[in-house]
PDB file of N, CA and C in Angstrom:
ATOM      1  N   UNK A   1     138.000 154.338 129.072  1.00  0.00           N
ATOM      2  CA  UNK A   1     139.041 155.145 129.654  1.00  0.00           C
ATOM      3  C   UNK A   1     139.909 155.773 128.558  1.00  0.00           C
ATOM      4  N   UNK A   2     140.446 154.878 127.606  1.00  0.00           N
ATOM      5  CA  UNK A   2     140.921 155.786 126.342  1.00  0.00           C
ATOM      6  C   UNK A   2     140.557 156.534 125.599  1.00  0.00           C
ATOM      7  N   UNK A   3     139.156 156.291 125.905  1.00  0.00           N
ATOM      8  CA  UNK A   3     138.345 157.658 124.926  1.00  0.00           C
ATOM      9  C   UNK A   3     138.462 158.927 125.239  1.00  0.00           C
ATOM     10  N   UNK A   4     138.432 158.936 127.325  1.00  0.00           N
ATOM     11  CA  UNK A   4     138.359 160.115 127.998  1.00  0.00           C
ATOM     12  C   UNK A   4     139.927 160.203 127.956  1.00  0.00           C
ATOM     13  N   UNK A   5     140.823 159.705 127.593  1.00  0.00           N
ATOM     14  CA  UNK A   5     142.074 160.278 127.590  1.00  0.00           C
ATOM     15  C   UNK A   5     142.375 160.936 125.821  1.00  0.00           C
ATOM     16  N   UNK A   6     141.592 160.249 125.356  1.00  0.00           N
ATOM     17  CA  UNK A   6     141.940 161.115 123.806  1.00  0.00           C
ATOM     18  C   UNK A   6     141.430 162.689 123.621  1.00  0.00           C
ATOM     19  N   UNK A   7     139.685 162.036 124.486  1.00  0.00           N
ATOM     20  CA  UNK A   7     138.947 163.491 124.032  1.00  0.00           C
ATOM     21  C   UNK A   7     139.616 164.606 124.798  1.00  0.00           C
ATOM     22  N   UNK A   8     140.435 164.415 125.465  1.00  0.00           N
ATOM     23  CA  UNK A   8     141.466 165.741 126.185  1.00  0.00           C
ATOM     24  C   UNK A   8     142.600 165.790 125.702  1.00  0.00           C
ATOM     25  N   UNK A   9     143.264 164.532 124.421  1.00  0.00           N
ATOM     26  CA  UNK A   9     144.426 164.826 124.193  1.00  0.00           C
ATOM     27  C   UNK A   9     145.563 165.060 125.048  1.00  0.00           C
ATOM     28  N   UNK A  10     145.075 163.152 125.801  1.00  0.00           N
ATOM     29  CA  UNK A  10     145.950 163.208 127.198  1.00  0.00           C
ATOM     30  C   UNK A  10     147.026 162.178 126.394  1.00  0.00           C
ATOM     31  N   UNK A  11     146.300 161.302 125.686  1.00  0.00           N
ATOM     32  CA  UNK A  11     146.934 159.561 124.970  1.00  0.00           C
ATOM     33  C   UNK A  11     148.287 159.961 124.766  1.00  0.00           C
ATOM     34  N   UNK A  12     149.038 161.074 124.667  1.00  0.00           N
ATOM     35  CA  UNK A  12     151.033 161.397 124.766  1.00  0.00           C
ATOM     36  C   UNK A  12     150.860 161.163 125.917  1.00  0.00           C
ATOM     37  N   UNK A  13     150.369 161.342 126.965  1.00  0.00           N
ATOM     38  CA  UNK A  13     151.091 160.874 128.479  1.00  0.00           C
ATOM     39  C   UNK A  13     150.897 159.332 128.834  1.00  0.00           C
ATOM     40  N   UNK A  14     150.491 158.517 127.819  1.00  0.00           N
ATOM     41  CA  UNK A  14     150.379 157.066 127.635  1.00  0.00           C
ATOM     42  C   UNK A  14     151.500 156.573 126.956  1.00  0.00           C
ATOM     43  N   UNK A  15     151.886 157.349 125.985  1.00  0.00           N
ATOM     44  CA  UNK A  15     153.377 156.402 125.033  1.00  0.00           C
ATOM     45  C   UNK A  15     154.278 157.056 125.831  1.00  0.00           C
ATOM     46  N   UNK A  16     154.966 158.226 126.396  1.00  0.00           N
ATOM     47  CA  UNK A  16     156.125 158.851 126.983  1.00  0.00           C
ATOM     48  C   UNK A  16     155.930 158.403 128.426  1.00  0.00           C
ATOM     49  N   UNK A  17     157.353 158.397 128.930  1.00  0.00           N
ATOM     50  CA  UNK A  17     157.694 158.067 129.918  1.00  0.00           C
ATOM     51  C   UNK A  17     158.326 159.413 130.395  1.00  0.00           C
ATOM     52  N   UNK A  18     159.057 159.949 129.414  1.00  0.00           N
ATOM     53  CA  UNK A  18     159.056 161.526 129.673  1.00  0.00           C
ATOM     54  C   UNK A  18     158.881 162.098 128.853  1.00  0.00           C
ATOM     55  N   UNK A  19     159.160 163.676 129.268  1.00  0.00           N
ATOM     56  CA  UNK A  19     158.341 164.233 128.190  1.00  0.00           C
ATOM     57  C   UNK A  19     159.768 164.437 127.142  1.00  0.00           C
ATOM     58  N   UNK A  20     159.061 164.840 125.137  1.00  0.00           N
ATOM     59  CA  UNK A  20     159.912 164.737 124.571  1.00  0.00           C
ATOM     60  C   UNK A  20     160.455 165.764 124.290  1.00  0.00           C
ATOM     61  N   UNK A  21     161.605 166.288 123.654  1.00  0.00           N
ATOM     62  CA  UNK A  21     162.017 167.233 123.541  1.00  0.00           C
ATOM     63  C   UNK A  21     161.824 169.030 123.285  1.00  0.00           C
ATOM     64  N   UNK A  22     160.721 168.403 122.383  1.00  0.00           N
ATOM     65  CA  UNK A  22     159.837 169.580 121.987  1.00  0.00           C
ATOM     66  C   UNK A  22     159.078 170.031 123.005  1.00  0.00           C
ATOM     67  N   UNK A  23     158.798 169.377 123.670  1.00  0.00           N
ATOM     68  CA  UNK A  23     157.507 169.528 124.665  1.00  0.00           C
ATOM     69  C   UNK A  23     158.303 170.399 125.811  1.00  0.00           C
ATOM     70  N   UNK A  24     157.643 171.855 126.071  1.00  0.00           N
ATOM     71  CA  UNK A  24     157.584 172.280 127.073  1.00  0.00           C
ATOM     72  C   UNK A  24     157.709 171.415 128.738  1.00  0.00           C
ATOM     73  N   UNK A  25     158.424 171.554 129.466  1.00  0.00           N
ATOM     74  CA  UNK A  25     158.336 171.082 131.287  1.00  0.00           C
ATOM     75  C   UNK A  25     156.845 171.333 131.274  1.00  0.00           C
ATOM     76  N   UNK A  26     156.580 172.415 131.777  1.00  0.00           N
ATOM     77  CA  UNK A  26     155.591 172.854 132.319  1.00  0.00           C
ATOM     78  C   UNK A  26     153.800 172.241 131.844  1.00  0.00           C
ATOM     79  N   UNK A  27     153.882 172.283 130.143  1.00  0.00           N
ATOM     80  CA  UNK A  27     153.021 171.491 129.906  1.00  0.00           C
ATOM     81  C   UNK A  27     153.268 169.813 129.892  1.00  0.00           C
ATOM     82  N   UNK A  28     154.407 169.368 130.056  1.00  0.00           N
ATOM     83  CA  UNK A  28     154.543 168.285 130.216  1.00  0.00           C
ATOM     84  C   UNK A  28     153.723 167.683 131.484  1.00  0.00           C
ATOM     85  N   UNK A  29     154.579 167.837 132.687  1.00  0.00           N
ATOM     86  CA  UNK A  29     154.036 167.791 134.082  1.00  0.00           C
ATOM     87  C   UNK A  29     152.571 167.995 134.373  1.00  0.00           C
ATOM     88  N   UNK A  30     151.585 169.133 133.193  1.00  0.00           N
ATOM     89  CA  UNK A  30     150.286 169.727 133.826  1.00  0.00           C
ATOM     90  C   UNK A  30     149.478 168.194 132.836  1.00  0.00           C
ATOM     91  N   UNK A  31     150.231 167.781 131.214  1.00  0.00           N
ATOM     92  CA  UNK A  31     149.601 166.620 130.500  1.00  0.00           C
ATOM     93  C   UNK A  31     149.619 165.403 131.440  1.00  0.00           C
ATOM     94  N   UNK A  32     150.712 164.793 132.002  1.00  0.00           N
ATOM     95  CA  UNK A  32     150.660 163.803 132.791  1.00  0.00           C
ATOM     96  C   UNK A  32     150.172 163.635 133.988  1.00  0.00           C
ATOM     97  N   UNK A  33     149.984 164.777 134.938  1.00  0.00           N
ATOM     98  CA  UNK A  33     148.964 165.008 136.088  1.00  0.00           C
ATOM     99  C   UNK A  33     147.429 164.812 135.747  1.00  0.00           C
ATOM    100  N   UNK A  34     147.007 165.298 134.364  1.00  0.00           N
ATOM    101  CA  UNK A  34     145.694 165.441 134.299  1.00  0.00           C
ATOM    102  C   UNK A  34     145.703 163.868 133.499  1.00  0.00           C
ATOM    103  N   UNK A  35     146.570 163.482 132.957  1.00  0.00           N
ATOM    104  CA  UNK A  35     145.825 162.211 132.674  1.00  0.00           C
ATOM    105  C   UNK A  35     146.135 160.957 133.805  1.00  0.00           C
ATOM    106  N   UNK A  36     147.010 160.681 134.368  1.00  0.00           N
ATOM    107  CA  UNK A  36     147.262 160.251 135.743  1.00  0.00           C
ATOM    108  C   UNK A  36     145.525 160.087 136.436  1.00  0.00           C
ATOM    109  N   UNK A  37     145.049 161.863 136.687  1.00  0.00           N
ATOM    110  CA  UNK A  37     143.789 161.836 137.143  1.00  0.00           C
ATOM    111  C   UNK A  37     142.328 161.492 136.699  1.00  0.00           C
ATOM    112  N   UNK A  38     142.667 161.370 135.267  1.00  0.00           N
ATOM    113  CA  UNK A  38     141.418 160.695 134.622  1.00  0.00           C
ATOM    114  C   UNK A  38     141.953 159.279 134.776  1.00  0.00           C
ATOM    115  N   UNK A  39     142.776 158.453 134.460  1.00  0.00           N
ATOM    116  CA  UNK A  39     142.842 157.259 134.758  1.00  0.00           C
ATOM    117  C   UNK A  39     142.350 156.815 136.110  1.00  0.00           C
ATOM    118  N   UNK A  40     142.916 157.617 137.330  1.00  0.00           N
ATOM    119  CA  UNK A  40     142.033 157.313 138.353  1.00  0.00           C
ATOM    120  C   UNK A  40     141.121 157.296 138.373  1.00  0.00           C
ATOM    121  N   UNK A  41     140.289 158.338 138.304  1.00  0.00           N
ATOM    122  CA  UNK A  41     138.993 158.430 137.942  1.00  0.00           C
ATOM    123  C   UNK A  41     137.931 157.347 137.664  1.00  0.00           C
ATOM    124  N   UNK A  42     138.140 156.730 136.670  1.00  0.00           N
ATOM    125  CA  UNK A  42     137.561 155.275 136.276  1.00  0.00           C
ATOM    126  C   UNK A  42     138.018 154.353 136.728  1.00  0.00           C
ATOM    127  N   UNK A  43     138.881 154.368 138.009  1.00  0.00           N
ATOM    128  CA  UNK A  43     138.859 153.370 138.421  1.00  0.00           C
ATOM    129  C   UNK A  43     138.023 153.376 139.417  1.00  0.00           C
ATOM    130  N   UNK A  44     137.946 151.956 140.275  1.00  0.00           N
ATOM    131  CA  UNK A  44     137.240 151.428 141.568  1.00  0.00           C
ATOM    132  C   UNK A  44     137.987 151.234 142.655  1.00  0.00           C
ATOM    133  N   UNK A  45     137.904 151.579 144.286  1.00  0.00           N
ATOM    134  CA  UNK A  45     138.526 151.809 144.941  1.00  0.00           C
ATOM    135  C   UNK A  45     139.697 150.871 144.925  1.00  0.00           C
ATOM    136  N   UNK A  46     139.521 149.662 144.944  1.00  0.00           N
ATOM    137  CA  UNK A  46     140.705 148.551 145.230  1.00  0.00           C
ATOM    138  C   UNK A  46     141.658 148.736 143.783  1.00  0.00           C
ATOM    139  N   UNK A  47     140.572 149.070 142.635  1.00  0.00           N
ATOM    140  CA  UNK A  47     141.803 149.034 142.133  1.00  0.00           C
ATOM    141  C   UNK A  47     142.714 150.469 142.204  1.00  0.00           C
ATOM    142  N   UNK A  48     142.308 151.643 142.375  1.00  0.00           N
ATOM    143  CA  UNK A  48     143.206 152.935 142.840  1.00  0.00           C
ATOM    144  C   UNK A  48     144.120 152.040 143.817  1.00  0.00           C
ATOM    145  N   UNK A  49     143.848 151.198 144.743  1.00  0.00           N
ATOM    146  CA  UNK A  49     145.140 151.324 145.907  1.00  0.00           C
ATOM    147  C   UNK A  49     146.391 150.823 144.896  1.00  0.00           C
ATOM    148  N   UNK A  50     146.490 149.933 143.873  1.00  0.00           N
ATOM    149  CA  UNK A  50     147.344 149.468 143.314  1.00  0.00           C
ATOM    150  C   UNK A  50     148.211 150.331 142.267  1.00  0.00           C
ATOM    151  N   UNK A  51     147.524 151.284 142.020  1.00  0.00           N
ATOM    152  CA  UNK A  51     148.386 152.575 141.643  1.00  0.00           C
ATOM    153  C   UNK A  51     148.268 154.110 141.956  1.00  0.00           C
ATOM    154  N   UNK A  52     147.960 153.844 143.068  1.00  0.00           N
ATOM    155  CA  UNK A  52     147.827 154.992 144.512  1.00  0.00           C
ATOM    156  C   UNK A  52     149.067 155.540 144.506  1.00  0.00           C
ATOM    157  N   UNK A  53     150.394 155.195 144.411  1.00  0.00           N
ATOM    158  CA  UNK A  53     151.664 155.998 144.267  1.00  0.00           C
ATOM    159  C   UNK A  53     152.412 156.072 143.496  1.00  0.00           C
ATOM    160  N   UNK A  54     152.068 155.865 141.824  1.00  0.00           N
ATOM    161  CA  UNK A  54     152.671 156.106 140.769  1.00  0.00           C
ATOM    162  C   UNK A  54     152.289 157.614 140.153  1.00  0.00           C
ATOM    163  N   UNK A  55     153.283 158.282 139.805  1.00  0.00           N
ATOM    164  CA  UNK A  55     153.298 159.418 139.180  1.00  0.00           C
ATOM    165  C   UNK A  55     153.088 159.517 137.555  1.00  0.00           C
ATOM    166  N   UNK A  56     153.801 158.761 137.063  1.00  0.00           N
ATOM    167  CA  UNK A  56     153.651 158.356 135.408  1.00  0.00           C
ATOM    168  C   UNK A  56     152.108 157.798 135.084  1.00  0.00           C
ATOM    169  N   UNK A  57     151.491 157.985 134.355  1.00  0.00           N
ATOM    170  CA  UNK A  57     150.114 157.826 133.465  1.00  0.00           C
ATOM    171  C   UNK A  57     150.265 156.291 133.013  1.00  0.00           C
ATOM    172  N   UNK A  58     152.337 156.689 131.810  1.00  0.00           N
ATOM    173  CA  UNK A  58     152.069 155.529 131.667  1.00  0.00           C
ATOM    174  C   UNK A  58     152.404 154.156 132.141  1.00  0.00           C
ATOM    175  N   UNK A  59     153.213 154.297 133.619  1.00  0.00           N
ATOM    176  CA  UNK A  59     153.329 153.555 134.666  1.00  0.00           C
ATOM    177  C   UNK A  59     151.748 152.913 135.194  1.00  0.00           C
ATOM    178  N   UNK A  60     151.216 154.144 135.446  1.00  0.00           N
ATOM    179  CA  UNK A  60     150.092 153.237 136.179  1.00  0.00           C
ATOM    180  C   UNK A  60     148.814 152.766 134.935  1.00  0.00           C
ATOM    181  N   UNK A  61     148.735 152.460 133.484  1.00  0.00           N
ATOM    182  CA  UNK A  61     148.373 151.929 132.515  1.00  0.00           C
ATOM    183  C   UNK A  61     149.372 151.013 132.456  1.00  0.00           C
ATOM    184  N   UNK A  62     150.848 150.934 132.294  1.00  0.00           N
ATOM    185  CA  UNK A  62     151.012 149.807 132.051  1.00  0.00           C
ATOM    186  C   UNK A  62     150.716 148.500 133.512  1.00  0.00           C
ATOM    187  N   UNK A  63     150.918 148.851 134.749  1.00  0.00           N
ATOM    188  CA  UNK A  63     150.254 148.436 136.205  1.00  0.00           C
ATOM    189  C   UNK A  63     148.790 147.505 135.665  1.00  0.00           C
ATOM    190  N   UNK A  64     147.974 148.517 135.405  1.00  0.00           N
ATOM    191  CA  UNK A  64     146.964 147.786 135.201  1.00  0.00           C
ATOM    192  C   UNK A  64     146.684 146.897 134.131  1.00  0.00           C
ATOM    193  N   UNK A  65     147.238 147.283 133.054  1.00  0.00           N
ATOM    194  CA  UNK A  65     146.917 146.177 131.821  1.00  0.00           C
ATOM    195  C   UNK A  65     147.875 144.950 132.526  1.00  0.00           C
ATOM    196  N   UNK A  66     149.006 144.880 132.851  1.00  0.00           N
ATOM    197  CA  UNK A  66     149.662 144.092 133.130  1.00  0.00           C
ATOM    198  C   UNK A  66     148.896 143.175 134.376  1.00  0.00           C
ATOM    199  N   UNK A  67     148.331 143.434 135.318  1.00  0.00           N
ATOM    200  CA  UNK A  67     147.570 142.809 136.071  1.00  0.00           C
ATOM    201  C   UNK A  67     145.862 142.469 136.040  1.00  0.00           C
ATOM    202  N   UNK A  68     145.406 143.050 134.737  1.00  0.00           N
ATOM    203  CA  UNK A  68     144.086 142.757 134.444  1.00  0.00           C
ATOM    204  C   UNK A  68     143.571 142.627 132.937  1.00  0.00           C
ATOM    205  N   UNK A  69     144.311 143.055 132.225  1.00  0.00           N
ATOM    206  CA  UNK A  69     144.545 142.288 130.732  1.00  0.00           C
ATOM    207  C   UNK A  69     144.253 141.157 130.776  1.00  0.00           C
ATOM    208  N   UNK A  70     143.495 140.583 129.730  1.00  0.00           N
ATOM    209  CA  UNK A  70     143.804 139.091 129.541  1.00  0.00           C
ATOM    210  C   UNK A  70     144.599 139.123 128.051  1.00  0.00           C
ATOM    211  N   UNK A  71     145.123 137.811 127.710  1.00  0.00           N
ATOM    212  CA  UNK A  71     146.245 137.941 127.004  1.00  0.00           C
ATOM    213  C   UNK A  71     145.243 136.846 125.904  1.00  0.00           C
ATOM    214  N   UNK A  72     145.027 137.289 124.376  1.00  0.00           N
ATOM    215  CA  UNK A  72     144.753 136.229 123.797  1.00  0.00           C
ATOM    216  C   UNK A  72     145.408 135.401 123.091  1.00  0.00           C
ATOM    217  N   UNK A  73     145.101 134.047 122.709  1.00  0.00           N
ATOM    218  CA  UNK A  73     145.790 133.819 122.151  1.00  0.00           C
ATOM    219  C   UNK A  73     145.761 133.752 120.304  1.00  0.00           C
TER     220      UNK A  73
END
């Protein structure tokens, strides 16, 4: 999944929560929609329902690592 978010040069809508200063609205909103939708993408139905209504990319990455990560030690 991070690969298909790099090879589009989505991985800024993974560290920001918003967009940063420099960054245009408009491309902000169109970066975080399209990576939002590749993250779905690879997922599997049950797991889409669990971030079925998050808008942030990196809301619904941190969602999932946080509930399917394993943590080493």
């Amino acid at each position: 999944m991070l690969d298909a978010l790099n090879a589009q040069n989505l991985n800024d809508a993974l560290e920001l929560q918003e967009r940063s200063e420099e960054m245009e609205e408009k491309v902000w909103k169109k970066m975080n929609k399209t990576a939002c939708g590749v993250i779905r993408s690879c997922l599997s139905q049950d797991l889409k329902y669990d971030v079925m209504n998050e808008t942030f990319a990196k809301k619904i990455w941190e969602t999932l690592a946080s509930k399917y990560l394993t943590k080493s030690v």
